[in-house]
C-alpha atoms as a PDB file:
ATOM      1  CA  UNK A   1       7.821   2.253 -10.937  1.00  0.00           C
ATOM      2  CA  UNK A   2       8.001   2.961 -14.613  1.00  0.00           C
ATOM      3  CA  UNK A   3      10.613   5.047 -16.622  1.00  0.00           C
ATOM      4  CA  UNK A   4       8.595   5.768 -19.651  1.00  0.00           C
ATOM      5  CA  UNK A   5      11.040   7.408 -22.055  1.00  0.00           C
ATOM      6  CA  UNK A   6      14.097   7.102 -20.295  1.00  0.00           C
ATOM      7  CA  UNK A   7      16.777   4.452 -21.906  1.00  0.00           C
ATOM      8  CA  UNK A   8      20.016   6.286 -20.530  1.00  0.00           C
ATOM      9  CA  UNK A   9      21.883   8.579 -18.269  1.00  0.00           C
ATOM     10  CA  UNK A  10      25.378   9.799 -18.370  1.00  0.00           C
ATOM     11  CA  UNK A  11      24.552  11.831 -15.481  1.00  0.00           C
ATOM     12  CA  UNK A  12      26.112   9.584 -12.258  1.00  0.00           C
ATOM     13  CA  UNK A  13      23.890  11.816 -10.097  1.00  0.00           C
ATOM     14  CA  UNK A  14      20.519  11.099 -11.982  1.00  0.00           C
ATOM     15  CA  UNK A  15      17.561   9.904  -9.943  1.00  0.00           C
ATOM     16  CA  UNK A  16      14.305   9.322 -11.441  1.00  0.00           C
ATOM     17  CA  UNK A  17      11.575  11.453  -9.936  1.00  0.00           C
ATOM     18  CA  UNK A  18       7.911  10.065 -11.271  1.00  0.00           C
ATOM     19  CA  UNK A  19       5.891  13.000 -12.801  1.00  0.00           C
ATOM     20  CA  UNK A  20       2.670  11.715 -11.730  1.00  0.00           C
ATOM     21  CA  UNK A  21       3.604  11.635  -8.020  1.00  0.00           C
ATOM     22  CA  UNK A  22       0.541  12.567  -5.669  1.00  0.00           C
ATOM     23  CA  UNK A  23       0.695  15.627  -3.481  1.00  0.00           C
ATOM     24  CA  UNK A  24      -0.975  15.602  -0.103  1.00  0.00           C
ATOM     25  CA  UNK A  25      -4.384  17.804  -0.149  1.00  0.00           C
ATOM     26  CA  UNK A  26      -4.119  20.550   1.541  1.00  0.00           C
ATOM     27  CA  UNK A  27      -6.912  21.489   4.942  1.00  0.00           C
ATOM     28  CA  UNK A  28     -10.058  23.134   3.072  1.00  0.00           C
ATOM     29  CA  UNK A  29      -9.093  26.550   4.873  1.00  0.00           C
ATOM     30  CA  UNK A  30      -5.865  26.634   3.565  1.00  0.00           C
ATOM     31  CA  UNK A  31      -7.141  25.934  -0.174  1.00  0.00           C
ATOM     32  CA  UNK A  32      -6.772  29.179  -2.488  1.00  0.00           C
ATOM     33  CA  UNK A  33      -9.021  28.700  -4.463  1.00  0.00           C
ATOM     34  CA  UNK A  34     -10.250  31.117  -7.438  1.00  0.00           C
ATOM     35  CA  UNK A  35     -13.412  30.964  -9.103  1.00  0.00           C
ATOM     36  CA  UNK A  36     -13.728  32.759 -12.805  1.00  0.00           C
ATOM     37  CA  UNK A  37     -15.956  32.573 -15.482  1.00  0.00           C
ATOM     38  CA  UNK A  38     -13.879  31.772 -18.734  1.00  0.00           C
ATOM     39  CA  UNK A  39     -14.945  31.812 -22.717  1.00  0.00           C
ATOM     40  CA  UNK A  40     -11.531  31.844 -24.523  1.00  0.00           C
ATOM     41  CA  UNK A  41     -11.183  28.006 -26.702  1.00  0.00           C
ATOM     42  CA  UNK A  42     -14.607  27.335 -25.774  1.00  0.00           C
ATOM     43  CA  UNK A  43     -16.181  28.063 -29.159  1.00  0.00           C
ATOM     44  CA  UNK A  44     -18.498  31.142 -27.305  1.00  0.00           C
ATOM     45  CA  UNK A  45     -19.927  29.267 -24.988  1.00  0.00           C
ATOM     46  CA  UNK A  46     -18.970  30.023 -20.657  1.00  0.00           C
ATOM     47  CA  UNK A  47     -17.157  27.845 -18.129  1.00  0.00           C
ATOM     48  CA  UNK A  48     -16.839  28.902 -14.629  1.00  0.00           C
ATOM     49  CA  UNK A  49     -13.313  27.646 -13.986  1.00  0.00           C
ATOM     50  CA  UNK A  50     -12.314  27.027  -9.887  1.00  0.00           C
ATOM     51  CA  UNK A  51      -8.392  26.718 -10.249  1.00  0.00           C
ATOM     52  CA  UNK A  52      -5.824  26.904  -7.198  1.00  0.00           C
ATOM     53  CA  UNK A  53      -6.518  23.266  -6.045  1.00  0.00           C
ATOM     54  CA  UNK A  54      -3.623  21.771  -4.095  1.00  0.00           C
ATOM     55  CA  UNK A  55      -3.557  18.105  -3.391  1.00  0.00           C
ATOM     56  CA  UNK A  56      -5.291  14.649  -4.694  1.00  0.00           C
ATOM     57  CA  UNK A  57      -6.920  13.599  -7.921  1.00  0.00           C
ATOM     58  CA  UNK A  58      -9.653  12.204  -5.896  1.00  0.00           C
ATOM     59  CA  UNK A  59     -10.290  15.217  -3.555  1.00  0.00           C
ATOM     60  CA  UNK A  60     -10.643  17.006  -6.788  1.00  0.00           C
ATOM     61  CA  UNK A  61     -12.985  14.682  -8.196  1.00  0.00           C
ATOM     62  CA  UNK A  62     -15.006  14.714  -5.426  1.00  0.00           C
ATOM     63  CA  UNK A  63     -15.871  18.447  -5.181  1.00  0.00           C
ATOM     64  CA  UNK A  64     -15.783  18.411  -9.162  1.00  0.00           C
ATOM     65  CA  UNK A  65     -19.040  16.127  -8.264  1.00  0.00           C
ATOM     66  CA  UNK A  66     -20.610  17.947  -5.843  1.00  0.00           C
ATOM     67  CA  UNK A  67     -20.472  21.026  -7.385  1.00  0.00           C
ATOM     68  CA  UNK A  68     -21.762  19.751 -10.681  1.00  0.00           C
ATOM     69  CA  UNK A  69     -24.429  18.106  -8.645  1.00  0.00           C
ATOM     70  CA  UNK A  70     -25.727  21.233  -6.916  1.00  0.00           C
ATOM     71  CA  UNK A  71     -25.430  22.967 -10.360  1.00  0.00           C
ATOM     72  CA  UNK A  72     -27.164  20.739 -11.871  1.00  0.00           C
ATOM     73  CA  UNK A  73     -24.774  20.629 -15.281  1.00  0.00           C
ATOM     74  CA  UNK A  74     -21.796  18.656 -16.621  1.00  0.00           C
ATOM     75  CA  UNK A  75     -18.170  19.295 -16.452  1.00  0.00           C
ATOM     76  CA  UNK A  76     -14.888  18.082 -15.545  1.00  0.00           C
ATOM     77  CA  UNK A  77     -11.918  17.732 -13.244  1.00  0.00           C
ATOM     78  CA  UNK A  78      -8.040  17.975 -13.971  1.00  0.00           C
ATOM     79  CA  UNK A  79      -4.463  19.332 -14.007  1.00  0.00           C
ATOM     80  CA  UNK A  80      -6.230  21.030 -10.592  1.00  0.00           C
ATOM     81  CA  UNK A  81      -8.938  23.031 -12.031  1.00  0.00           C
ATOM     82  CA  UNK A  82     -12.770  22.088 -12.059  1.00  0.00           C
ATOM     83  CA  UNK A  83     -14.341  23.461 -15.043  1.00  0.00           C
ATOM     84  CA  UNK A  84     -18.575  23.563 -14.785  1.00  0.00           C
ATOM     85  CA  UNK A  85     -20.426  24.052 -17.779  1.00  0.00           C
ATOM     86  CA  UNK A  86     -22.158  27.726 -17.685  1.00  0.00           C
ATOM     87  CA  UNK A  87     -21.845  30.864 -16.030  1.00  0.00           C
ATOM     88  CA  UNK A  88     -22.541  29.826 -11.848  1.00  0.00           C
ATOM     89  CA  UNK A  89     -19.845  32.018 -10.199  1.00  0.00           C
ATOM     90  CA  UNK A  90     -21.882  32.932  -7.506  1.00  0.00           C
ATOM     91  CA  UNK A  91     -23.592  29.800  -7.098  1.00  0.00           C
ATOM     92  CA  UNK A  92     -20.433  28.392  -6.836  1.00  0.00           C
ATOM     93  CA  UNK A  93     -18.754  30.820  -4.147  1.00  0.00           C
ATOM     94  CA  UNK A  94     -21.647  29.980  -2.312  1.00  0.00           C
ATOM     95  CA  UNK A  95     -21.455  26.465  -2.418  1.00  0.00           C
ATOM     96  CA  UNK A  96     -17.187  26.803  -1.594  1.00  0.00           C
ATOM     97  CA  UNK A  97     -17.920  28.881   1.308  1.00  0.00           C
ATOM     98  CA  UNK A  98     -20.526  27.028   3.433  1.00  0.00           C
ATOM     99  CA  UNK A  99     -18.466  23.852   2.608  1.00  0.00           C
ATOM    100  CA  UNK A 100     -14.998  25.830   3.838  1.00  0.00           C
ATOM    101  CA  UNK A 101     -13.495  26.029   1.232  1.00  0.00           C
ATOM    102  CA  UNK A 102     -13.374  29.873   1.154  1.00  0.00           C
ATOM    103  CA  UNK A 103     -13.855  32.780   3.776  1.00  0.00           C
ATOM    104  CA  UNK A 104     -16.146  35.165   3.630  1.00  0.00           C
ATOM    105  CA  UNK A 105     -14.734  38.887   2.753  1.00  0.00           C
END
């Protein structure tokens, strides 16, 4: 394990807890997931951002793929958000929904 940054405690209690420690993915119907479109730092040009993703970097990864896939554009995966390239909100809903990701209203 690695204990980048830390030299020395004078805490007798201290315990190193790794940052980067993996949470367990939560069941797809249990996900609360939010889908937005988003233009703020983006020089102009939309994102649709799907945030609220709870569990592994590869779960992530792997609907940041799909989705792109069906989409058809670029994007990217991380710190739990997908962000695709253009405006595909309810392309996307779509897509979450038949996959069960989220429930119909």
């Amino acid at each position: 394990m690695s204990k980048n940054n830390i030299v020395y405690s004078t805490n007798p209690n201290f315990e190193f807890e790794d940052e980067n420690e993996e949470i367990e993915t939560l069941p797809k119907e249990k996900q609360q997931l939010k889908v937005t479109i988003d233009r703020k730092q983006r020089k102009g040009k939309s994102v649709t951002l799907i945030t609220g993703f709870v569990g592994e970097k590869e779960d992530l990864d792997k609907i940041a793929k799909e989705l792109k896939s069906k989409c058809g554009v670029g994007g990217s995966a991380k710190n739990n958000e997908i962000i695709i390239q253009g405006e595909f909100k309810e392309k996307i809903v779509n897509l979450l929904i038949k996959n069960g990701y989220l429930k119909t209203k």
